[in-house]
PDB file of N, CA and C in Angstrom:
ATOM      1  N   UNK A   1     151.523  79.682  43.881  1.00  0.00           N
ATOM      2  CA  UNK A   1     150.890  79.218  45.062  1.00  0.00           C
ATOM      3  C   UNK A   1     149.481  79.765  45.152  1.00  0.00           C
ATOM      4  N   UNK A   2     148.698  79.110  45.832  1.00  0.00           N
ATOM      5  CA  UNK A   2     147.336  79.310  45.933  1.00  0.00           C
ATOM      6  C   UNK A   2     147.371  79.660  47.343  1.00  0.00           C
ATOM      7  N   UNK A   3     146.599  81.553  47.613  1.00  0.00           N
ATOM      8  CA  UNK A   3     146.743  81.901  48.553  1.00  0.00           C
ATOM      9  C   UNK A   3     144.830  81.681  49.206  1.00  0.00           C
ATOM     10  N   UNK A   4     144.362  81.218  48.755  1.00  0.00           N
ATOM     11  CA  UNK A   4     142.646  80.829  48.917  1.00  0.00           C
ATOM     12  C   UNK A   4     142.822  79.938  50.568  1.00  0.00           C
ATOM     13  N   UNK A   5     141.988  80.181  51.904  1.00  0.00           N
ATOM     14  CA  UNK A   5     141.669  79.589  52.746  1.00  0.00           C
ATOM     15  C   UNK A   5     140.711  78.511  52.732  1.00  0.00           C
ATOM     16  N   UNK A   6     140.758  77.379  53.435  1.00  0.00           N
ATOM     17  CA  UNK A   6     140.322  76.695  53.262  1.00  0.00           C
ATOM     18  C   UNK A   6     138.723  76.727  53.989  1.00  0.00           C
ATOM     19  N   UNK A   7     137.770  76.187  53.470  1.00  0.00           N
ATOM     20  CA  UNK A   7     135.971  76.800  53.692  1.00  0.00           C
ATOM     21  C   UNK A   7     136.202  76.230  55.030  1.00  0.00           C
ATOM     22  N   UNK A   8     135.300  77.057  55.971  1.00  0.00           N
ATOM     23  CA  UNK A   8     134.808  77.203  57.359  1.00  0.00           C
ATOM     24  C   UNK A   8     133.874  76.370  57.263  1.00  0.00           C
ATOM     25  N   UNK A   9     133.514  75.411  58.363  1.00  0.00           N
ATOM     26  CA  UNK A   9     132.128  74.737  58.620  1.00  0.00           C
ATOM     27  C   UNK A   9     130.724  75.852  58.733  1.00  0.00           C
ATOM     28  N   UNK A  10     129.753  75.664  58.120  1.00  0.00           N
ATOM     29  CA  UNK A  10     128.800  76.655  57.954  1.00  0.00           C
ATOM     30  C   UNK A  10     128.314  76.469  59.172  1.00  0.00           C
ATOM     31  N   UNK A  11     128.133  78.318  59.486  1.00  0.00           N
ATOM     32  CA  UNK A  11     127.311  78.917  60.530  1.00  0.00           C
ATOM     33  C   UNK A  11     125.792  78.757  60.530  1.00  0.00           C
ATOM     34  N   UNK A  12     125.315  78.463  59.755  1.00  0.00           N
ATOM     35  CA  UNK A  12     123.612  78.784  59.307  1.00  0.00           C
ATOM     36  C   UNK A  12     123.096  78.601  60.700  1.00  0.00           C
ATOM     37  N   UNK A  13     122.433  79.760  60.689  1.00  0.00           N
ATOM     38  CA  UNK A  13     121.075  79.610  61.822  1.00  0.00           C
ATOM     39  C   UNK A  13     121.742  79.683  63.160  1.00  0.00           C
ATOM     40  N   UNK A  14     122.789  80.050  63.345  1.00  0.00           N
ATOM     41  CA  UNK A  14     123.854  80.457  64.825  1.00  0.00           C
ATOM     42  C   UNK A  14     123.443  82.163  65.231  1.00  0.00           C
ATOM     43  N   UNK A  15     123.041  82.989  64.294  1.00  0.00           N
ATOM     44  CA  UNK A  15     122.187  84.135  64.714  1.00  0.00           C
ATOM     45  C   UNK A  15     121.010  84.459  65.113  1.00  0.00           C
ATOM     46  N   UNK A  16     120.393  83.144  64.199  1.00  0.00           N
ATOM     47  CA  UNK A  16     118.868  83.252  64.682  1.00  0.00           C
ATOM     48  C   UNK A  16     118.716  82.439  66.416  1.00  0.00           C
ATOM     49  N   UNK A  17     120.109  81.863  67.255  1.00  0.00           N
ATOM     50  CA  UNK A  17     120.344  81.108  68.200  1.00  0.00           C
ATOM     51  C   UNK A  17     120.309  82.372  69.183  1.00  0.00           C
ATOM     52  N   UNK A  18     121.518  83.222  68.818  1.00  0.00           N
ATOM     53  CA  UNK A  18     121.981  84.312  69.254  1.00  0.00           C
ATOM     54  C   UNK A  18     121.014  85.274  69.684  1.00  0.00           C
ATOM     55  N   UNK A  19     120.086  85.489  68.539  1.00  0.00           N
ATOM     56  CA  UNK A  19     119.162  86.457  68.668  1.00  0.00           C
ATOM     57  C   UNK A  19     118.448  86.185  69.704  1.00  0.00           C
ATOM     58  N   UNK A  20     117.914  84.776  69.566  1.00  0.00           N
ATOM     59  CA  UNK A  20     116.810  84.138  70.591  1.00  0.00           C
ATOM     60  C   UNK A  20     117.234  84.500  72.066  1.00  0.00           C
ATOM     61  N   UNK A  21     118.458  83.876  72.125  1.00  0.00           N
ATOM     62  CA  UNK A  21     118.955  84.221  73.779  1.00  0.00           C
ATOM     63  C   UNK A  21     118.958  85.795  74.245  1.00  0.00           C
ATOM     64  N   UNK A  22     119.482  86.354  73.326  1.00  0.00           N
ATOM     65  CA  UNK A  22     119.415  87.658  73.881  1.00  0.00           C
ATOM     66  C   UNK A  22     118.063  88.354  74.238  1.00  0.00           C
ATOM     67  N   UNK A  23     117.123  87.995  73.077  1.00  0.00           N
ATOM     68  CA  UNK A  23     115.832  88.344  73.502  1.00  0.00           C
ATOM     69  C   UNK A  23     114.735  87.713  74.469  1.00  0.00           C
ATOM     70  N   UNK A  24     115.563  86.534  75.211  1.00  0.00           N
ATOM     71  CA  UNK A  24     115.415  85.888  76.415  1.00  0.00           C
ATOM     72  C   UNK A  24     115.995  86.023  77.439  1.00  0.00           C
ATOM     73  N   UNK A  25     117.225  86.646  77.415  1.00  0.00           N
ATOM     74  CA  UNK A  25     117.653  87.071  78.801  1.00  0.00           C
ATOM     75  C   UNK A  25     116.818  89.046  79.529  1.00  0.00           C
ATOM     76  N   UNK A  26     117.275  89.688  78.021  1.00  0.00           N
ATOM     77  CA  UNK A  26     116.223  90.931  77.798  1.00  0.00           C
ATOM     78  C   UNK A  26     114.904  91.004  78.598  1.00  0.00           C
ATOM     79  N   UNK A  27     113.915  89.956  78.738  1.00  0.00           N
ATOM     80  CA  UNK A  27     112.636  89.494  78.527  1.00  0.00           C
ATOM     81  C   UNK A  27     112.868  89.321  80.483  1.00  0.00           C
ATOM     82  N   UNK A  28     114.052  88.139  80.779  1.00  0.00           N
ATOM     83  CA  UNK A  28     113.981  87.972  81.666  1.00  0.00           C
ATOM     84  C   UNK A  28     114.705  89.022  82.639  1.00  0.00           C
ATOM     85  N   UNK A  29     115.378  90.056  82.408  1.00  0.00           N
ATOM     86  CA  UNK A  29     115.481  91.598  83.116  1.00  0.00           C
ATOM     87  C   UNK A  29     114.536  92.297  83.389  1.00  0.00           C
ATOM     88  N   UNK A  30     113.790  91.992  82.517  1.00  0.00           N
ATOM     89  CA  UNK A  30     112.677  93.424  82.170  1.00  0.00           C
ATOM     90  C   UNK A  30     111.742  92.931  83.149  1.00  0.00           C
ATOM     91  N   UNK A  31     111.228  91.580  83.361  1.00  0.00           N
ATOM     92  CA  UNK A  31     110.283  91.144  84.659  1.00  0.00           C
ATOM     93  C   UNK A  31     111.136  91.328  85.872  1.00  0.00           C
ATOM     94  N   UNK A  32     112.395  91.172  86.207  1.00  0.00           N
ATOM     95  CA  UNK A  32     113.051  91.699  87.338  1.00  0.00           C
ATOM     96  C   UNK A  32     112.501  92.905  87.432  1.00  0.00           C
ATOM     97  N   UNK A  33     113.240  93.885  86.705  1.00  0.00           N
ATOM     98  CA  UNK A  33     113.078  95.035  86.941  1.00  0.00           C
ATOM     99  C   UNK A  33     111.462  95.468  87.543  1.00  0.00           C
ATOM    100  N   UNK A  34     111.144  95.230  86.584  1.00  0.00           N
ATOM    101  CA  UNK A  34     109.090  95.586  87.087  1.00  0.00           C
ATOM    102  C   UNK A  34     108.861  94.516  88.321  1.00  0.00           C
ATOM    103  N   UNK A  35     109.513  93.536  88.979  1.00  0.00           N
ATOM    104  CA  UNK A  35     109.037  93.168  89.753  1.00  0.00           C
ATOM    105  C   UNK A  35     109.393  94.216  90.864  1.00  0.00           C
ATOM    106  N   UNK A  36     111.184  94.542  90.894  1.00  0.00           N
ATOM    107  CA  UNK A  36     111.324  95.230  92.236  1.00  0.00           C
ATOM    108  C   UNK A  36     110.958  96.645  92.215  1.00  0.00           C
ATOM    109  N   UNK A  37     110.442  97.385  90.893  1.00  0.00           N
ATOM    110  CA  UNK A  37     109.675  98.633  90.933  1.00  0.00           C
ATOM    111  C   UNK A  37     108.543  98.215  91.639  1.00  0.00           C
ATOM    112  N   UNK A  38     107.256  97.347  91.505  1.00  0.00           N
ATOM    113  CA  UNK A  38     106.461  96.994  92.267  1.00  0.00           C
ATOM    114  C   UNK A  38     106.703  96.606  93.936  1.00  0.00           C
ATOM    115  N   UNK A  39     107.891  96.277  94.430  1.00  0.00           N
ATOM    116  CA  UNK A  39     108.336  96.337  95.547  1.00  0.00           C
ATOM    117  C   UNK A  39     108.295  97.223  96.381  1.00  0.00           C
ATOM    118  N   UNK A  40     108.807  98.054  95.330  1.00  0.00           N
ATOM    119  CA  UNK A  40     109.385  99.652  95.708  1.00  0.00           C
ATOM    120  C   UNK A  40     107.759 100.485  95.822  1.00  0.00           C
ATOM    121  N   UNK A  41     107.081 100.411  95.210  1.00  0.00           N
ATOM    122  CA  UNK A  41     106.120 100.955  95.109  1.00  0.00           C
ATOM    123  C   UNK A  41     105.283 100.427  96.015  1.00  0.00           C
ATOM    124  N   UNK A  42     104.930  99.372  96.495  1.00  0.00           N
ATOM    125  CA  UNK A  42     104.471  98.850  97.341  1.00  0.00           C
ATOM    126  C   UNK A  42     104.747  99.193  98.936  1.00  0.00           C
ATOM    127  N   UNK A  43     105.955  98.846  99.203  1.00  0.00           N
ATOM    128  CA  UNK A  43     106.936  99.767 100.318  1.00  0.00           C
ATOM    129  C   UNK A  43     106.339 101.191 100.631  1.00  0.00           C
ATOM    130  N   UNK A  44     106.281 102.061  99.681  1.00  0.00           N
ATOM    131  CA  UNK A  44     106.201 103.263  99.536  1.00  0.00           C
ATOM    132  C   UNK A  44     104.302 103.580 100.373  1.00  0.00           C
ATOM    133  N   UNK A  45     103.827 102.935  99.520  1.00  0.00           N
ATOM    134  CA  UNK A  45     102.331 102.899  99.681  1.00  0.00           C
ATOM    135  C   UNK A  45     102.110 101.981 101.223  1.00  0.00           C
ATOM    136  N   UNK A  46     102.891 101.199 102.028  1.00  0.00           N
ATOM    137  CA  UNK A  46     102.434 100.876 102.882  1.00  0.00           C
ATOM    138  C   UNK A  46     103.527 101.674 104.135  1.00  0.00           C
ATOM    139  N   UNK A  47     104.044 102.387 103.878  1.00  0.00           N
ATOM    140  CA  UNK A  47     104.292 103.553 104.561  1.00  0.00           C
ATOM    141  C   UNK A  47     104.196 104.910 104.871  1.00  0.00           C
ATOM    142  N   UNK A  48     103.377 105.063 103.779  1.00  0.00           N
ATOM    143  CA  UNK A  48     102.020 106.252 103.677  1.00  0.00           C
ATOM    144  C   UNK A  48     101.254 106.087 104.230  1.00  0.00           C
ATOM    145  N   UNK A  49     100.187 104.876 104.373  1.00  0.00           N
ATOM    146  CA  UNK A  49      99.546 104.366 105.062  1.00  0.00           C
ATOM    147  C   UNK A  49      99.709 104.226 106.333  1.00  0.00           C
ATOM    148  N   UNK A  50     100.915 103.578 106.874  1.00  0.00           N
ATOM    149  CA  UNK A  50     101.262 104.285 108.581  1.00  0.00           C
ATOM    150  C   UNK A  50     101.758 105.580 108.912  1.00  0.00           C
ATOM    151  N   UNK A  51     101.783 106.382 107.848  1.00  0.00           N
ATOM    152  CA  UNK A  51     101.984 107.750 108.328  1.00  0.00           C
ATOM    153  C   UNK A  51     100.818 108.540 108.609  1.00  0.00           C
ATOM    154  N   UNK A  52      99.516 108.277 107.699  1.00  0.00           N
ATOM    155  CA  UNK A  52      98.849 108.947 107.968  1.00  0.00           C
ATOM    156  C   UNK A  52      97.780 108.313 109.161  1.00  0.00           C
ATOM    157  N   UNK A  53      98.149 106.839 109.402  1.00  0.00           N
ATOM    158  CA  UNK A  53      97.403 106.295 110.382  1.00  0.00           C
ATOM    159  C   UNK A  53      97.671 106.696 111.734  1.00  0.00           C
ATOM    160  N   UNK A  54      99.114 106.872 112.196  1.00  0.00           N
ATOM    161  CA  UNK A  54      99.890 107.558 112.819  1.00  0.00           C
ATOM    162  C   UNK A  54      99.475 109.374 113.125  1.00  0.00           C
ATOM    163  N   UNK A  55      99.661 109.975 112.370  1.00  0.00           N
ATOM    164  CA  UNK A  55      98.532 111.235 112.267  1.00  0.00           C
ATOM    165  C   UNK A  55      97.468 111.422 112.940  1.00  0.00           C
ATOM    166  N   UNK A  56      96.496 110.262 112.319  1.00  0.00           N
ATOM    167  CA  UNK A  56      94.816 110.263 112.500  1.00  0.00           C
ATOM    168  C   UNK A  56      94.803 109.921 113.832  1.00  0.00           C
ATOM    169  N   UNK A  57      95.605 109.041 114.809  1.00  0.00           N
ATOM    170  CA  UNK A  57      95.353 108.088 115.574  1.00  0.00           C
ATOM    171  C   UNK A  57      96.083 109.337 116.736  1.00  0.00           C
ATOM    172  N   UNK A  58      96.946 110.225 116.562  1.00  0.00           N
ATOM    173  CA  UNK A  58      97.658 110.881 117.377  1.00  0.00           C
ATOM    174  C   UNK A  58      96.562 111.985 117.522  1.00  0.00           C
ATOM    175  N   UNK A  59      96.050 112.896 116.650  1.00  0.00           N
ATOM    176  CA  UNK A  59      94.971 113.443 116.943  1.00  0.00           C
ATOM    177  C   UNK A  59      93.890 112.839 117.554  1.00  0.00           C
ATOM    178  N   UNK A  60      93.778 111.737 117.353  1.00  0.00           N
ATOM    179  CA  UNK A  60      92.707 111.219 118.435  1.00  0.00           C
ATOM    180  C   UNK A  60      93.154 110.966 119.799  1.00  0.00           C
ATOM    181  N   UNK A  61      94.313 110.533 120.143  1.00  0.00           N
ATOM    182  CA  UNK A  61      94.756 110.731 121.768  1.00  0.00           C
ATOM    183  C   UNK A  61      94.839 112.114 122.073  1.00  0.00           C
ATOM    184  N   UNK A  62      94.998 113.037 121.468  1.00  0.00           N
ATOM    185  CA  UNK A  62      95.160 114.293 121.496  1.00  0.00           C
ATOM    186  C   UNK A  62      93.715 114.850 122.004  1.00  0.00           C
ATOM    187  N   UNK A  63      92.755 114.264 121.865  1.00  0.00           N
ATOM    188  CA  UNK A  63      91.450 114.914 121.746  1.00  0.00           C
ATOM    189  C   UNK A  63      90.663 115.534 120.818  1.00  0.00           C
ATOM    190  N   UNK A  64      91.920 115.807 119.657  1.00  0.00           N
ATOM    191  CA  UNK A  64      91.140 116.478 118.911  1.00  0.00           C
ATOM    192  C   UNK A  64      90.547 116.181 117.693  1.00  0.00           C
ATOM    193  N   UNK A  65      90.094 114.632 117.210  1.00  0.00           N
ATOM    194  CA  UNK A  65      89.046 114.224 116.365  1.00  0.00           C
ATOM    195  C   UNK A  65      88.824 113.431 117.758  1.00  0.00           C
ATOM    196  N   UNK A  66      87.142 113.140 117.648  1.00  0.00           N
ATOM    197  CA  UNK A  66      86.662 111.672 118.491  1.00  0.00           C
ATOM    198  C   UNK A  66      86.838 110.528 118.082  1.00  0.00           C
ATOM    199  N   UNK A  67      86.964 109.643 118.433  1.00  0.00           N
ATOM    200  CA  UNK A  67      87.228 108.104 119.062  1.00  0.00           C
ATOM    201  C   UNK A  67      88.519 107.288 119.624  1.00  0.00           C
ATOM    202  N   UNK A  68      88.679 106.011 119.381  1.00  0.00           N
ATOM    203  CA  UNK A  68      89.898 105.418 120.296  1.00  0.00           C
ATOM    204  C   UNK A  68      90.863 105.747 119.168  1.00  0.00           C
ATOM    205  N   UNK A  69      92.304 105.936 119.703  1.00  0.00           N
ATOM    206  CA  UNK A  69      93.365 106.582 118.476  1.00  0.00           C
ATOM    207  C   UNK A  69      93.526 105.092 118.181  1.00  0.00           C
ATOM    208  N   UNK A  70      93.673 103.782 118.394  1.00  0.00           N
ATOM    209  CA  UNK A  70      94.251 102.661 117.478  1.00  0.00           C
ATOM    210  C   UNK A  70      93.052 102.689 116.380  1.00  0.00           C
ATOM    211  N   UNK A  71      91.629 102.752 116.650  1.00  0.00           N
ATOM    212  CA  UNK A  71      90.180 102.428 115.815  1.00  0.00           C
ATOM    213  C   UNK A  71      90.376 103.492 114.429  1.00  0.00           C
ATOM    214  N   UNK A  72      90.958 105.063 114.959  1.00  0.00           N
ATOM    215  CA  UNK A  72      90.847 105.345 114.104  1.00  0.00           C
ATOM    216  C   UNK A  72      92.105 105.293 113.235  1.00  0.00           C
ATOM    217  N   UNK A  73      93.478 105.239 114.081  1.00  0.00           N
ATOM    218  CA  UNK A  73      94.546 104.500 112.801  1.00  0.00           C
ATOM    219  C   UNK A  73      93.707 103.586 112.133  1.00  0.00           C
ATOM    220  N   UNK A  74      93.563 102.541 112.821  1.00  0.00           N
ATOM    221  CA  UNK A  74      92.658 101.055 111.623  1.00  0.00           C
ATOM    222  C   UNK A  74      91.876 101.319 110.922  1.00  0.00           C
ATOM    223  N   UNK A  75      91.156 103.088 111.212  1.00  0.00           N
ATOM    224  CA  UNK A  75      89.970 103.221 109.677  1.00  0.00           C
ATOM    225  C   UNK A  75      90.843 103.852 108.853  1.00  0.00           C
ATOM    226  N   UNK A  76      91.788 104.847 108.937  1.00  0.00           N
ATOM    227  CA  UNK A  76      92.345 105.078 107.787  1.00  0.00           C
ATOM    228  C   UNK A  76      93.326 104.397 107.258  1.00  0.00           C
ATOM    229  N   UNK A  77      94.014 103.290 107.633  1.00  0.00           N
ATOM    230  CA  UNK A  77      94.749 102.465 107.368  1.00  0.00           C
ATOM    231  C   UNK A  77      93.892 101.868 105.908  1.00  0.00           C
ATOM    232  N   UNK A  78      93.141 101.534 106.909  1.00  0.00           N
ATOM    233  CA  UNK A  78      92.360 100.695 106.047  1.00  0.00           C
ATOM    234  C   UNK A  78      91.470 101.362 104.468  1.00  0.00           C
ATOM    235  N   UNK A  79      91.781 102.686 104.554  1.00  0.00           N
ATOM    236  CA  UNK A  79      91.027 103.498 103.183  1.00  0.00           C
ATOM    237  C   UNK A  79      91.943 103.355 102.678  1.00  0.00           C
ATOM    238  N   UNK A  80      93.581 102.946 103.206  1.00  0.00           N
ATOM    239  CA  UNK A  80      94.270 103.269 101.968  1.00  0.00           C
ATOM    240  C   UNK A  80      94.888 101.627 101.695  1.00  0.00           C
ATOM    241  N   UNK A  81      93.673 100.338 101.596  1.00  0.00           N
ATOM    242  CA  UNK A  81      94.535  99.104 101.828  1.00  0.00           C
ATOM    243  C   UNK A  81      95.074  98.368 102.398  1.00  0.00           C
ATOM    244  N   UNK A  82      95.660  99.008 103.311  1.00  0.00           N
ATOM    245  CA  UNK A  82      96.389  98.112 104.381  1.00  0.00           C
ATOM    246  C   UNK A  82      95.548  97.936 105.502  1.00  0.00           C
ATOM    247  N   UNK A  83      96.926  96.863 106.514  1.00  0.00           N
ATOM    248  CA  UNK A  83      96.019  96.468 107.644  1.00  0.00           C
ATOM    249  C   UNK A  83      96.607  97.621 108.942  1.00  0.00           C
ATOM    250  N   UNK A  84      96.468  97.300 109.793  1.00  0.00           N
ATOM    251  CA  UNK A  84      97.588  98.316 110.858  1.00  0.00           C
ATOM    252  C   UNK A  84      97.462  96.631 111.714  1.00  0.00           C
ATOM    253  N   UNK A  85      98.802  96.401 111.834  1.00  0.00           N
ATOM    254  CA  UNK A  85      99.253  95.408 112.333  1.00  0.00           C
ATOM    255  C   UNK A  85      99.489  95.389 113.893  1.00  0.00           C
ATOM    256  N   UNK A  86      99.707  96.935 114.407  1.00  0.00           N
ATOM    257  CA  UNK A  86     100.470  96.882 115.703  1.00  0.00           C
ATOM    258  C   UNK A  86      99.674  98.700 115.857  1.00  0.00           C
ATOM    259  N   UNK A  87      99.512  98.546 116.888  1.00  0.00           N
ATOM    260  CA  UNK A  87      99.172 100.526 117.317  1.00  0.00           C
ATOM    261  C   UNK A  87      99.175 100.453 118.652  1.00  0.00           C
ATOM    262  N   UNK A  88      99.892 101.341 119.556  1.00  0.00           N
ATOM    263  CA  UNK A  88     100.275 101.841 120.625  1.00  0.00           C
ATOM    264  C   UNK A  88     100.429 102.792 120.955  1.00  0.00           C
ATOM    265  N   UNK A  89      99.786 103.516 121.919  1.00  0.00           N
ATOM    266  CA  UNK A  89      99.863 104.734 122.282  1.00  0.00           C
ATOM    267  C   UNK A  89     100.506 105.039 123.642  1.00  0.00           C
ATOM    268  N   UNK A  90     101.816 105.984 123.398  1.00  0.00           N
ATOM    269  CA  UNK A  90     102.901 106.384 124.395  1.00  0.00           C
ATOM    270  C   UNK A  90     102.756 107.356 124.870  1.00  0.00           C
ATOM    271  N   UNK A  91     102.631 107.038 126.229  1.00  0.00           N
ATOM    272  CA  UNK A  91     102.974 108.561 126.810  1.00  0.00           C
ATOM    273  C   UNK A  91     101.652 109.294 126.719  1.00  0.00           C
ATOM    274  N   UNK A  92     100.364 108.716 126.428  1.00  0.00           N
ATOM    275  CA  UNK A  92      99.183 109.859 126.780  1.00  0.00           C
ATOM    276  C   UNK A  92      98.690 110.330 125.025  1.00  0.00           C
ATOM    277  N   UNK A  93      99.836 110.240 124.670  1.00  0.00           N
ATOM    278  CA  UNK A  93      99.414 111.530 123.236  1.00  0.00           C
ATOM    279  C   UNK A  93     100.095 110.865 122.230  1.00  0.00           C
ATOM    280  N   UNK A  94     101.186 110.378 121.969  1.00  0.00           N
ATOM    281  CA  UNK A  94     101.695 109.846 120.668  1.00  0.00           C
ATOM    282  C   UNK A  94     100.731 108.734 120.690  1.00  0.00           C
ATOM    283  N   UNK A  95     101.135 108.243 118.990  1.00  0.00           N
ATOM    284  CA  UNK A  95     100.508 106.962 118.654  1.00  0.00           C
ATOM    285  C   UNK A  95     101.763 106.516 117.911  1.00  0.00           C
ATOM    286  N   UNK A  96     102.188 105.004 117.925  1.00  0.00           N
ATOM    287  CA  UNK A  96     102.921 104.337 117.172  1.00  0.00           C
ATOM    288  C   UNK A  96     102.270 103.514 116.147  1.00  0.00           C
ATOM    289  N   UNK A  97     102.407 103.238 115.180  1.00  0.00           N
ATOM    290  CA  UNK A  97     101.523 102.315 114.473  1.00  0.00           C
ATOM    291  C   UNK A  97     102.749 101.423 113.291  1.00  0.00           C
ATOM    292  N   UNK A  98     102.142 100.113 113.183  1.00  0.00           N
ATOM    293  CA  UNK A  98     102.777  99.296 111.925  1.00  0.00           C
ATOM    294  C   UNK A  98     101.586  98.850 111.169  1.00  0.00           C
ATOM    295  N   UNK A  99     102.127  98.942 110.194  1.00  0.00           N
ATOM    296  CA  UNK A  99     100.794  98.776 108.684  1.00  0.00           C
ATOM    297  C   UNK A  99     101.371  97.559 107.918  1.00  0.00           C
ATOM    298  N   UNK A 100     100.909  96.774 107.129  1.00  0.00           N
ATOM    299  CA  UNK A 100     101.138  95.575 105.933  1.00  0.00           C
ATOM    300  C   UNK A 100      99.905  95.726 105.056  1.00  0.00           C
ATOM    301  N   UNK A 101     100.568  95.775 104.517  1.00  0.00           N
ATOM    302  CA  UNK A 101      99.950  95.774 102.725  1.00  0.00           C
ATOM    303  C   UNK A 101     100.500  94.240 102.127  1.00  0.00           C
ATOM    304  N   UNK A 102      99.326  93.733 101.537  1.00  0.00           N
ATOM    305  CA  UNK A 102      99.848  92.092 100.633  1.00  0.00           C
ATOM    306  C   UNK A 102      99.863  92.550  98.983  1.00  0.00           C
ATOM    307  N   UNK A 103     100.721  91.901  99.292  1.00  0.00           N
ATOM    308  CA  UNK A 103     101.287  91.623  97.702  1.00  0.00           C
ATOM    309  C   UNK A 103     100.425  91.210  96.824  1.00  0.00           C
ATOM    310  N   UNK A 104     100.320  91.850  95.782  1.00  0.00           N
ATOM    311  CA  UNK A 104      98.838  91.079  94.899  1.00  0.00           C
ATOM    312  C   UNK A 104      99.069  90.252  94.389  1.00  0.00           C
ATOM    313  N   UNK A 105     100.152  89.212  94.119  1.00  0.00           N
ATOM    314  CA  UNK A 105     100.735  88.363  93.524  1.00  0.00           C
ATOM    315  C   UNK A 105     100.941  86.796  95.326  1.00  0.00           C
ATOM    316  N   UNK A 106     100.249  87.467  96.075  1.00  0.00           N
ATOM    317  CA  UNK A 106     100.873  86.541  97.495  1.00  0.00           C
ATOM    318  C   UNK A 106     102.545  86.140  97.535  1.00  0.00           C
ATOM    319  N   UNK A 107     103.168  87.393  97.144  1.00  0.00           N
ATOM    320  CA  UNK A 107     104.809  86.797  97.294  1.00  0.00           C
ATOM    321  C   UNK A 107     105.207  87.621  98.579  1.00  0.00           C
ATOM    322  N   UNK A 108     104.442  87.898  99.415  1.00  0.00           N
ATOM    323  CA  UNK A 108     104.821  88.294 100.982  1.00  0.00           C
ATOM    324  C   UNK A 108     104.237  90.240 100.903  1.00  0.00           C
ATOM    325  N   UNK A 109     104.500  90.707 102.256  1.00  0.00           N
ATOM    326  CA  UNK A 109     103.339  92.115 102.195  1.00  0.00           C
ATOM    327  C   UNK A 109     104.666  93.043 102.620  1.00  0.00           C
ATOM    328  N   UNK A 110     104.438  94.039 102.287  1.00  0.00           N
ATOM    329  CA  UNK A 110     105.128  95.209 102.725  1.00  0.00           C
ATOM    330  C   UNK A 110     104.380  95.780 104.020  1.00  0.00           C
ATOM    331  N   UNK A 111     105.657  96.419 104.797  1.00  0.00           N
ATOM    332  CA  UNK A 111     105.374  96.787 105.704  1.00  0.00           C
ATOM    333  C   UNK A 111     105.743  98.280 105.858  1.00  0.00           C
ATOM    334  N   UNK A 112     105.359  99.183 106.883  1.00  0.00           N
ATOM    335  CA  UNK A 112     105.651 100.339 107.106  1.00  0.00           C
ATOM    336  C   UNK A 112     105.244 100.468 108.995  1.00  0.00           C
ATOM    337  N   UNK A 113     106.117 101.512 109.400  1.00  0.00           N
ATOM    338  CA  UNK A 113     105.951 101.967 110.487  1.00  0.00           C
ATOM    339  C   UNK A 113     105.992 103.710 111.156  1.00  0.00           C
ATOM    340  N   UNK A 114     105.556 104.202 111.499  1.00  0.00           N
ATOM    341  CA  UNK A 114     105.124 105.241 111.651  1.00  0.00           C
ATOM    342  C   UNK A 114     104.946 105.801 113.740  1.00  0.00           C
ATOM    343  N   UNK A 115     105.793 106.923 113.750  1.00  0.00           N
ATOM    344  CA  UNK A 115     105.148 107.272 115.189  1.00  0.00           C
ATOM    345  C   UNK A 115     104.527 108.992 114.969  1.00  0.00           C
ATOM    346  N   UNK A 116     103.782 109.304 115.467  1.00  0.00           N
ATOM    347  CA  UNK A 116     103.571 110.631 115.560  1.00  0.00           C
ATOM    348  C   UNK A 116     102.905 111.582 116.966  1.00  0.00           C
ATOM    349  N   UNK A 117     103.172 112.525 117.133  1.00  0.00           N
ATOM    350  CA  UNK A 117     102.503 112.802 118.506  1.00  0.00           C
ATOM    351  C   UNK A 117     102.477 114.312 118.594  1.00  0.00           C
ATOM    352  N   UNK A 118     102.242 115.211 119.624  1.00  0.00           N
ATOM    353  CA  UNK A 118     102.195 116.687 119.278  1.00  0.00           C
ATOM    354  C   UNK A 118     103.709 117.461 118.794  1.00  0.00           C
ATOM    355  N   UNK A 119     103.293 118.319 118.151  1.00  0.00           N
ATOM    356  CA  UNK A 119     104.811 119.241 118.220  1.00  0.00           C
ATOM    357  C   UNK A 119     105.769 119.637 119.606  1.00  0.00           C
ATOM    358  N   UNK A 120     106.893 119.377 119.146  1.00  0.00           N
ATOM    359  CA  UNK A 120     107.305 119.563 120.765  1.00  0.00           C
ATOM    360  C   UNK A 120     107.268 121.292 120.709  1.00  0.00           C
TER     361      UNK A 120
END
């Protein structure tokens, strides 16, 4: 008896298929990923930005830099990029503030919010 299997239909070129996809789905992770690190980073940076606008703007109801506390949230807001969207000052001495930063790509802005006021 002849124990020999009978030939398989040829594979040719089913790896170089294989390969392709994988190094296309790969390709298409790797721009996910760096997109929502840029998210993240973005986030980050437009909530720095209302923290320290928040800061600047509370020392100025405070008295202790000069001018209006929203003017000067909006100048340092604005050194670091963003806009200050919203600023309110509570109570005499705190300042509240919201900041947006745009997306450099226009796929929508990050936001941040921030209150600060004297030590209790």
């Amino acid at each position: 008896m002849n124990d020999v299997l009978p030939a398989s239909p040829p594979d040719r070129g089913s790896g170089t298929v294989l390969a392709l996809t994988l190094g296309a789905v790969v390709m298409a992770l790797l721009v996910v990923v760096v997109l929502l690190a840029q998210a993240a980073a973005m986030g980050t940076r437009a909530a720095t930005a209302a923290d320290l606008a928040a800061l600047a703007g509370a020392d100025a109801a405070r008295g202790l830099t000069p001018g209006d506390p929203c003017a000067v949230a909006a100048d340092v807001a604005g050194r670091h990029q963003a806009k200050l969207s919203s600023c309110t000052v509570v109570g005499g001495e705190e300042v509240e503030v919201a900041t947006e930063l745009a997306h450099p790509f226009q796929w929508g802005v990050a936001s941040g919010k921030a209150r600060a006021g004297p030590p209790p």
